[in-house]
PDB file of N, CA and C in Angstrom:
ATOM      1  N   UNK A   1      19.260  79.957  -2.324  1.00  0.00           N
ATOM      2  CA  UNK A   1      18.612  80.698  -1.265  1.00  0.00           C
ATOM      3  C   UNK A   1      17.611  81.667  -1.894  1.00  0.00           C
ATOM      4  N   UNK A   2      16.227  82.122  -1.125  1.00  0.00           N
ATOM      5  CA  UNK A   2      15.488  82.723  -1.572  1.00  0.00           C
ATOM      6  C   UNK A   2      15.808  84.456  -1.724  1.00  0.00           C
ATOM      7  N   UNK A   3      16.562  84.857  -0.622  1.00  0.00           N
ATOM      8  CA  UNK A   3      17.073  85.703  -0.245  1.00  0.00           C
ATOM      9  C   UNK A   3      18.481  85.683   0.939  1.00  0.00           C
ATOM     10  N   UNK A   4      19.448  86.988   0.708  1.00  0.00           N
ATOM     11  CA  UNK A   4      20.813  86.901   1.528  1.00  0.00           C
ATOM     12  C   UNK A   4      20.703  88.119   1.855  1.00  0.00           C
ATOM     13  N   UNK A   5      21.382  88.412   3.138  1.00  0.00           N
ATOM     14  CA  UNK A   5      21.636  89.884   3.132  1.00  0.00           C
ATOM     15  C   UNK A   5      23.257  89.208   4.571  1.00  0.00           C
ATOM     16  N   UNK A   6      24.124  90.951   4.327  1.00  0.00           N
ATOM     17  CA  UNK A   6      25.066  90.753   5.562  1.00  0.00           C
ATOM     18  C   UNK A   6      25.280  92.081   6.460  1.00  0.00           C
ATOM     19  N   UNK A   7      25.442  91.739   7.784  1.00  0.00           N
ATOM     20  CA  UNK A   7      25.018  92.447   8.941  1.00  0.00           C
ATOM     21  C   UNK A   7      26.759  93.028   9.576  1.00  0.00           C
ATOM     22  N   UNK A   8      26.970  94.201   9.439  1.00  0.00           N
ATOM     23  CA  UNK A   8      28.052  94.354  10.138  1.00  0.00           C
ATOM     24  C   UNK A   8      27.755  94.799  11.145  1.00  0.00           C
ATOM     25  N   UNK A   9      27.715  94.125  12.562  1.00  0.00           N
ATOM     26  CA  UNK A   9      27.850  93.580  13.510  1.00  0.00           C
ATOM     27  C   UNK A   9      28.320  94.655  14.705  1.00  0.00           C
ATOM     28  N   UNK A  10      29.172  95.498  14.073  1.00  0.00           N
ATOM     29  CA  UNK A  10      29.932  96.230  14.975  1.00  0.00           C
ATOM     30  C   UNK A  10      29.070  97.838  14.571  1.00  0.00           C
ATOM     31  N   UNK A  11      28.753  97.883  13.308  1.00  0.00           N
ATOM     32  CA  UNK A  11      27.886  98.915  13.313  1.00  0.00           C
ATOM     33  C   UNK A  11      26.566  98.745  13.166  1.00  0.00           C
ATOM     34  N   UNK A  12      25.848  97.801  13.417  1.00  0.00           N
ATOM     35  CA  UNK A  12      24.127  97.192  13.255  1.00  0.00           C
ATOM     36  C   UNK A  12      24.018  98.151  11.586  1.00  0.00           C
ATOM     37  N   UNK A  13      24.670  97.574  10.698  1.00  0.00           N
ATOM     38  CA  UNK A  13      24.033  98.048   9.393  1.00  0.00           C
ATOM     39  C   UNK A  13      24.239  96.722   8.469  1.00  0.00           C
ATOM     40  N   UNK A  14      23.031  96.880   8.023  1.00  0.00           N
ATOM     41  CA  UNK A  14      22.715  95.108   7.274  1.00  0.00           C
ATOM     42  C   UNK A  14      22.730  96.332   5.680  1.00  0.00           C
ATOM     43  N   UNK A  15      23.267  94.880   4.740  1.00  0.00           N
ATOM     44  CA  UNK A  15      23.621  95.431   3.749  1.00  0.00           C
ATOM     45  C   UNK A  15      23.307  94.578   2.699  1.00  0.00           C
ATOM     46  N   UNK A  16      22.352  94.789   1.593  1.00  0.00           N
ATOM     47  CA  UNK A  16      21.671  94.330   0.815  1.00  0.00           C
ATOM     48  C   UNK A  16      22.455  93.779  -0.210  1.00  0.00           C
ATOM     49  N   UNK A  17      22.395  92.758  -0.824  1.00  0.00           N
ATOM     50  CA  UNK A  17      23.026  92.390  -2.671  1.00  0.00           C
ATOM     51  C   UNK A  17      23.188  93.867  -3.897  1.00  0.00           C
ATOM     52  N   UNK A  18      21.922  94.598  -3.242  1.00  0.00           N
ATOM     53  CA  UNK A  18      21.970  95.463  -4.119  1.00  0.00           C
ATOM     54  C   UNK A  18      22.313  96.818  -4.070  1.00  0.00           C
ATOM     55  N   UNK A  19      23.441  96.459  -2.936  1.00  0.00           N
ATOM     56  CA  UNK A  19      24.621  97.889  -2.154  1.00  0.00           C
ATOM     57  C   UNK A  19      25.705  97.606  -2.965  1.00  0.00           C
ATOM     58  N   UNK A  20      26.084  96.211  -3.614  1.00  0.00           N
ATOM     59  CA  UNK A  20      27.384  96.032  -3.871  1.00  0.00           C
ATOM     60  C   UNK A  20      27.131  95.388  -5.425  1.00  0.00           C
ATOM     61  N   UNK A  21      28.043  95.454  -6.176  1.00  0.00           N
ATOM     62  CA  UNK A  21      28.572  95.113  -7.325  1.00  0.00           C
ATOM     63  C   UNK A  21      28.242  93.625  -6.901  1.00  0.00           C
ATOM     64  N   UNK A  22      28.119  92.998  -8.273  1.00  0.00           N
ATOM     65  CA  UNK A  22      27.775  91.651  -8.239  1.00  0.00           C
ATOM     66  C   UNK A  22      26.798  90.942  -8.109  1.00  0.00           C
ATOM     67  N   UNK A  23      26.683  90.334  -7.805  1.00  0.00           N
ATOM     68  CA  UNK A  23      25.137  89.319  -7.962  1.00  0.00           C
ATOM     69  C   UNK A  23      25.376  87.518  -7.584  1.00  0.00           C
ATOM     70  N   UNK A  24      24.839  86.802  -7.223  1.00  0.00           N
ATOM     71  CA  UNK A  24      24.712  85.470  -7.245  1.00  0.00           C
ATOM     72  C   UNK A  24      25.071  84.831  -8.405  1.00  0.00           C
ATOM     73  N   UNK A  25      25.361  83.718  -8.345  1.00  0.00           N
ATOM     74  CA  UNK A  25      24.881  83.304  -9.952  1.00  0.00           C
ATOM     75  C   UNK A  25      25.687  81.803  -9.266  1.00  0.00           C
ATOM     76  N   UNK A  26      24.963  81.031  -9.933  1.00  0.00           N
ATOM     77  CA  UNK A  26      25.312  79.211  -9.866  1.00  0.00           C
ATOM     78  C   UNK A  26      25.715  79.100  -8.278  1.00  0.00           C
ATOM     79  N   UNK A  27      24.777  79.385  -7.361  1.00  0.00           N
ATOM     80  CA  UNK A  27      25.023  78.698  -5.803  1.00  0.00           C
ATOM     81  C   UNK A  27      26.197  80.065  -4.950  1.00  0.00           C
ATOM     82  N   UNK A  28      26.837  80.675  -5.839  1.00  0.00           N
ATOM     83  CA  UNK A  28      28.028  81.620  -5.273  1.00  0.00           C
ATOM     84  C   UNK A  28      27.278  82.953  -4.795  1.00  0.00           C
ATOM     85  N   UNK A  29      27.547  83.463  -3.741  1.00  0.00           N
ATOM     86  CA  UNK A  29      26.778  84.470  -2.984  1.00  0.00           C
ATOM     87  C   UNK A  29      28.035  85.415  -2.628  1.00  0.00           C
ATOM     88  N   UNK A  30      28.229  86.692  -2.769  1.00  0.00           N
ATOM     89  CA  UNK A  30      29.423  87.289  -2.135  1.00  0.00           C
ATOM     90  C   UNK A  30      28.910  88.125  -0.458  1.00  0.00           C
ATOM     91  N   UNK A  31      29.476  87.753   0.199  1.00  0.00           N
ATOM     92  CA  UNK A  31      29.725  88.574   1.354  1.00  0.00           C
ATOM     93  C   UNK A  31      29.370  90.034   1.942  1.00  0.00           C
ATOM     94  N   UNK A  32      30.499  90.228   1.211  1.00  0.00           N
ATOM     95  CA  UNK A  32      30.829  91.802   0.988  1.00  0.00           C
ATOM     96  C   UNK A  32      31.899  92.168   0.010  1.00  0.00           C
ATOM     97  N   UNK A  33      31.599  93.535  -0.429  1.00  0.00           N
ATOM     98  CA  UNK A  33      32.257  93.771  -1.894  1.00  0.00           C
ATOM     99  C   UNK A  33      33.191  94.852  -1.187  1.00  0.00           C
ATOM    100  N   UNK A  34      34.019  95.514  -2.053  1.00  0.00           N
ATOM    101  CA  UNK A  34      34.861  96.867  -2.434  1.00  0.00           C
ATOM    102  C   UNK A  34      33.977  98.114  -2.035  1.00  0.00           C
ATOM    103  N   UNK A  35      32.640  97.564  -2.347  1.00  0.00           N
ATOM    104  CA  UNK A  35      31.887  99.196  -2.398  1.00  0.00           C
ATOM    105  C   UNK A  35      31.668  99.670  -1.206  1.00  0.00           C
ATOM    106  N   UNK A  36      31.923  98.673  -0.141  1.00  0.00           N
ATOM    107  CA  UNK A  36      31.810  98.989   1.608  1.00  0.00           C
ATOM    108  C   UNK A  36      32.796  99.595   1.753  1.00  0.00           C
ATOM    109  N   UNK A  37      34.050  99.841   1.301  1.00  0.00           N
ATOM    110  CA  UNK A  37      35.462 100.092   1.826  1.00  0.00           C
ATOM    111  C   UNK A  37      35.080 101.559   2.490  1.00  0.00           C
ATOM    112  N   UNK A  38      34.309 102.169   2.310  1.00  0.00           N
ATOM    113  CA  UNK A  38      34.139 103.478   2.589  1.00  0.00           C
ATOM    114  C   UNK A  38      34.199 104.008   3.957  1.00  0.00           C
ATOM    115  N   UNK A  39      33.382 102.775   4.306  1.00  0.00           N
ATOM    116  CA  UNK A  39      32.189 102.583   5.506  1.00  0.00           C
ATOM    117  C   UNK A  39      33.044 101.656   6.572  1.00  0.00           C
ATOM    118  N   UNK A  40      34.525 101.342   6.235  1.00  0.00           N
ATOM    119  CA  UNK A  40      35.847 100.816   7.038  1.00  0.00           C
ATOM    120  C   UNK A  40      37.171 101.148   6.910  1.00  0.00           C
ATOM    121  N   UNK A  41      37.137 101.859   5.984  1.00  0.00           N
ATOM    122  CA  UNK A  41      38.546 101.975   5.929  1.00  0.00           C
ATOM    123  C   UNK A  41      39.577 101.936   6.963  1.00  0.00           C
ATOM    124  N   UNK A  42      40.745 101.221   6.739  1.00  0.00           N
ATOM    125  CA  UNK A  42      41.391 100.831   7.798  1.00  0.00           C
ATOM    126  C   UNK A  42      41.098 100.556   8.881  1.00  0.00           C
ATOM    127  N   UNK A  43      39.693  99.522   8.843  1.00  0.00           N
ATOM    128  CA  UNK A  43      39.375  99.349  10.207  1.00  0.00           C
ATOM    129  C   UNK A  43      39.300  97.497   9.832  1.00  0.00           C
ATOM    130  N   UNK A  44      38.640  96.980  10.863  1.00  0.00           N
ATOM    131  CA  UNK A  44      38.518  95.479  10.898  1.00  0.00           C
ATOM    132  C   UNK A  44      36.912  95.684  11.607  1.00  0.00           C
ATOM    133  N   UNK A  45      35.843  94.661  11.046  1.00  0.00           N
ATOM    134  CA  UNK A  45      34.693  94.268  11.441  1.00  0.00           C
ATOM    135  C   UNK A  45      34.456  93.153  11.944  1.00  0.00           C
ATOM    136  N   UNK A  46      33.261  92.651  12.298  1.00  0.00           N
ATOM    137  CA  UNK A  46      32.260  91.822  12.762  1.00  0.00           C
ATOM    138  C   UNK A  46      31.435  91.731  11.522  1.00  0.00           C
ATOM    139  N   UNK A  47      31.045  90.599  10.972  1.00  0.00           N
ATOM    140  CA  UNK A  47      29.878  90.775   9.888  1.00  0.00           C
ATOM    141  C   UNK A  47      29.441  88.834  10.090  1.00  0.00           C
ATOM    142  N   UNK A  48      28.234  89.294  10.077  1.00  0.00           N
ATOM    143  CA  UNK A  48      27.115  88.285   9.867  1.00  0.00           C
ATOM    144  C   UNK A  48      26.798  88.048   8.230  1.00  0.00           C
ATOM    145  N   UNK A  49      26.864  86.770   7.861  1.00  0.00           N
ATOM    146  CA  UNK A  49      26.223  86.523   6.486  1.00  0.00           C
ATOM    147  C   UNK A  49      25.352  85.520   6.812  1.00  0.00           C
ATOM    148  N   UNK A  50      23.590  86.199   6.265  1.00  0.00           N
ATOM    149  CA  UNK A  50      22.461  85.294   6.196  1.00  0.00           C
ATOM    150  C   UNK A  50      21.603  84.816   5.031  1.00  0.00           C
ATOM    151  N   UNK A  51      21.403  83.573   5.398  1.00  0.00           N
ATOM    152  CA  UNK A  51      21.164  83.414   3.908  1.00  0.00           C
ATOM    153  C   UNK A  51      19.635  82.641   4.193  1.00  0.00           C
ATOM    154  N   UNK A  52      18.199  83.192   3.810  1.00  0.00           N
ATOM    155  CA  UNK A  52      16.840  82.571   4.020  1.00  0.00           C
ATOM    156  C   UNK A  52      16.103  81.695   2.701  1.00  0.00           C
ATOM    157  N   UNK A  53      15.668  80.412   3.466  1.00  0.00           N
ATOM    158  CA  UNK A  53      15.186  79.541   2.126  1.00  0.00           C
ATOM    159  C   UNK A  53      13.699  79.600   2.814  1.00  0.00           C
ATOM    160  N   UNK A  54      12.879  79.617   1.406  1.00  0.00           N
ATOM    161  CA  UNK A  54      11.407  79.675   3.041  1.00  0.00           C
ATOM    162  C   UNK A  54      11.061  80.249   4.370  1.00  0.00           C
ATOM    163  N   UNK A  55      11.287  81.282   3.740  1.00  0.00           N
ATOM    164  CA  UNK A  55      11.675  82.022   5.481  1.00  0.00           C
ATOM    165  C   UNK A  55      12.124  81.749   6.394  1.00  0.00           C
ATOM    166  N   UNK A  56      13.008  81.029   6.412  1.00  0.00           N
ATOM    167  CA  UNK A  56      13.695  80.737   7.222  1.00  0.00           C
ATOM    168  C   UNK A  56      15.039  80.642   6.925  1.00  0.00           C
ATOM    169  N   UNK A  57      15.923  81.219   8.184  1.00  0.00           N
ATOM    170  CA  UNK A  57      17.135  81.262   8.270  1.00  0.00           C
ATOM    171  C   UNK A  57      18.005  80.164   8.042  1.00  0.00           C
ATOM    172  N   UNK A  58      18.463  79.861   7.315  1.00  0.00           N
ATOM    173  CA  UNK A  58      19.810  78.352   6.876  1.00  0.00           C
ATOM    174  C   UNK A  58      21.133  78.466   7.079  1.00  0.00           C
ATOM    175  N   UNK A  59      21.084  79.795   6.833  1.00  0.00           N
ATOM    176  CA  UNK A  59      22.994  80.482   7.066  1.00  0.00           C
ATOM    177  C   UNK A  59      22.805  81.389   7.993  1.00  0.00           C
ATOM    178  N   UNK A  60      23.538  81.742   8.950  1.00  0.00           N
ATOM    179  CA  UNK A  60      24.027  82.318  10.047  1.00  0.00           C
ATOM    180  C   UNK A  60      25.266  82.202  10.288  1.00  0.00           C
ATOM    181  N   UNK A  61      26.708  82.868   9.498  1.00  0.00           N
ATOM    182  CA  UNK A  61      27.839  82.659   9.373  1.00  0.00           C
ATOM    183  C   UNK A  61      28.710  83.672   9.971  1.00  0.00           C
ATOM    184  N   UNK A  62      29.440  83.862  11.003  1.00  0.00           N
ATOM    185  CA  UNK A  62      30.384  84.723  11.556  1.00  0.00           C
ATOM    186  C   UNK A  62      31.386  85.428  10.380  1.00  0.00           C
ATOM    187  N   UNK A  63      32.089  86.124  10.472  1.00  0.00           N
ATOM    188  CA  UNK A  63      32.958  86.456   9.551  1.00  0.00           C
ATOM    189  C   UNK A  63      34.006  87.894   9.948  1.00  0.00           C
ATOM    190  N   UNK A  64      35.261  87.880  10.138  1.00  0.00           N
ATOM    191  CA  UNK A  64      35.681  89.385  10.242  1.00  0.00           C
ATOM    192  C   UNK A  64      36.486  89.918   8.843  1.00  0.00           C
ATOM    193  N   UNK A  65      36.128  90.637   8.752  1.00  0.00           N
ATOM    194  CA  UNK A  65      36.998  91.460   7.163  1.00  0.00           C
ATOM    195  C   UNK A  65      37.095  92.965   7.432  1.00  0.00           C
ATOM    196  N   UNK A  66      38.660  93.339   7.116  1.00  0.00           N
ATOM    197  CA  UNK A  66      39.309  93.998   7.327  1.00  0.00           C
ATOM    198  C   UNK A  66      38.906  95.032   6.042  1.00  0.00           C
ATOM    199  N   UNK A  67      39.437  96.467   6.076  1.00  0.00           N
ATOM    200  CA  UNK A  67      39.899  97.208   4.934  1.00  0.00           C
ATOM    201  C   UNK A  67      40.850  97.786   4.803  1.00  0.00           C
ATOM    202  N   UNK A  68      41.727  97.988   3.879  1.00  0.00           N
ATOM    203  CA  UNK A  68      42.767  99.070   3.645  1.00  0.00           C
ATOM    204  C   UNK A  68      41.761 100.519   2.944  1.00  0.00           C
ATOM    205  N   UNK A  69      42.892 100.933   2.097  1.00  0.00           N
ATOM    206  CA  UNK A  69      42.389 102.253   1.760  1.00  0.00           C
ATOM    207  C   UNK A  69      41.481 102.186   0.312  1.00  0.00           C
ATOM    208  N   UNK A  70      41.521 100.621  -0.710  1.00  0.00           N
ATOM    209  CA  UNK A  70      40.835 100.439  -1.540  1.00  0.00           C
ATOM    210  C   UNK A  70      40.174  99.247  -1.508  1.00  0.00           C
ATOM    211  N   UNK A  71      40.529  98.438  -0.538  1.00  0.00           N
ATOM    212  CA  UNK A  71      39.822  97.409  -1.073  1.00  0.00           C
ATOM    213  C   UNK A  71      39.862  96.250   0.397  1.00  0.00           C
ATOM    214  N   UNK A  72      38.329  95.368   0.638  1.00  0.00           N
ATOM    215  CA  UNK A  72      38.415  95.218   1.563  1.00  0.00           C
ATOM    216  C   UNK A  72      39.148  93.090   1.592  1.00  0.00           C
ATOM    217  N   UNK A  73      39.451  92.690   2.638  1.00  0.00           N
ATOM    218  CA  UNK A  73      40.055  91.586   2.753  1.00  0.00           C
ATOM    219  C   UNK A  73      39.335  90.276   3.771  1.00  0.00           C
ATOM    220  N   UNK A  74      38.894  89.339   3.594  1.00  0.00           N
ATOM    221  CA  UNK A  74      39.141  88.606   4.549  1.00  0.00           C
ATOM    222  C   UNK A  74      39.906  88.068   5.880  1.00  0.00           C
ATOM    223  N   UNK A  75      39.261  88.369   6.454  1.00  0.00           N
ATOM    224  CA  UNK A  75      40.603  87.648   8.065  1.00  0.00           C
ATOM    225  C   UNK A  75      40.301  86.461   8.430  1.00  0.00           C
ATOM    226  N   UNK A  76      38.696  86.381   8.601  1.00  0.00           N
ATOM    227  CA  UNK A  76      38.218  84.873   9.087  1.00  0.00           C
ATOM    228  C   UNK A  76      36.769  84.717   8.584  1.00  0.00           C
ATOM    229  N   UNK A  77      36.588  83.424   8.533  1.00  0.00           N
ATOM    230  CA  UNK A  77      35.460  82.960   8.462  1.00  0.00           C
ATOM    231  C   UNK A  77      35.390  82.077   6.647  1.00  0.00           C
ATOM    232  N   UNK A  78      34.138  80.997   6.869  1.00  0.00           N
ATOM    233  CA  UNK A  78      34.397  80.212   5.789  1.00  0.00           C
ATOM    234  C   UNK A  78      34.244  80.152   4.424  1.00  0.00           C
ATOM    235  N   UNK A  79      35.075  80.366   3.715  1.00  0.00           N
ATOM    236  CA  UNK A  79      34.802  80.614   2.137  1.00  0.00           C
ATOM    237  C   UNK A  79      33.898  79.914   1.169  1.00  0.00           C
ATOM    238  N   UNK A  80      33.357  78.764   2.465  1.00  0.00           N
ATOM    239  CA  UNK A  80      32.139  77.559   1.443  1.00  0.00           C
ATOM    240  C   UNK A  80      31.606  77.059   2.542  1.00  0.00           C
ATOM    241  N   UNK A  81      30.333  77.011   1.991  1.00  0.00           N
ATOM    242  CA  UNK A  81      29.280  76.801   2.936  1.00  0.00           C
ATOM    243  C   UNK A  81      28.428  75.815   2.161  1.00  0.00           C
ATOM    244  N   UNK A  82      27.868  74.570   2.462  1.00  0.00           N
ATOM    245  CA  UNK A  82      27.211  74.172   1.810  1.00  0.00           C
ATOM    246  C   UNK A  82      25.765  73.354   2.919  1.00  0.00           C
ATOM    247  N   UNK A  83      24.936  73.511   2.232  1.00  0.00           N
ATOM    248  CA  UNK A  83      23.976  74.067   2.725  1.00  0.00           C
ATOM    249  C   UNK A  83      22.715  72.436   2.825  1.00  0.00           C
ATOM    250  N   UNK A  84      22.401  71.508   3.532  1.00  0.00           N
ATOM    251  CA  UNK A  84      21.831  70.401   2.925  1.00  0.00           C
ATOM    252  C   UNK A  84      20.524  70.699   3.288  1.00  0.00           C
TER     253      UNK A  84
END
């Protein structure tokens, strides 16, 4: 993808690759990291993951993830996406 970004949904705040620890590397894109936990703690979200090839949108993926007090979790949505 040319560019990704992910949208939590419940608070309209889109959140860049370069909010969170990590990076892409060989096709793997992360979501959302640890460094959001702040910004949920003990709560559960809505989050959008988009992913643009050519300006244009390819991924448009639902997703809810939860947090505790350090670290945040998956509830739903798909861990692989592949993209033709």
């Amino acid at each position: 993808m040319d560019s990704y970004y992910t949208v939590n949904t419940n608070l309209n705040d889109t959140i860049f690759p370069g909010n969170w620890q990590g990076s892409a590397y060989a096709g793997v894109y992360n979501v959302l990291s640890d460094g959001y936990v702040d910004k949920m703690r003990n709560k559960t979200y809505q989050f959008s993951f988009i992913g643009i090839i050519n300006n244009t949108v390819v991924v448009n993926e639902p997703y809810t993830i939860s947090a505790d007090c350090c670290h945040i979790s998956l509830v739903s949505g798909r861990s692989e996406i592949t993209i033709d």
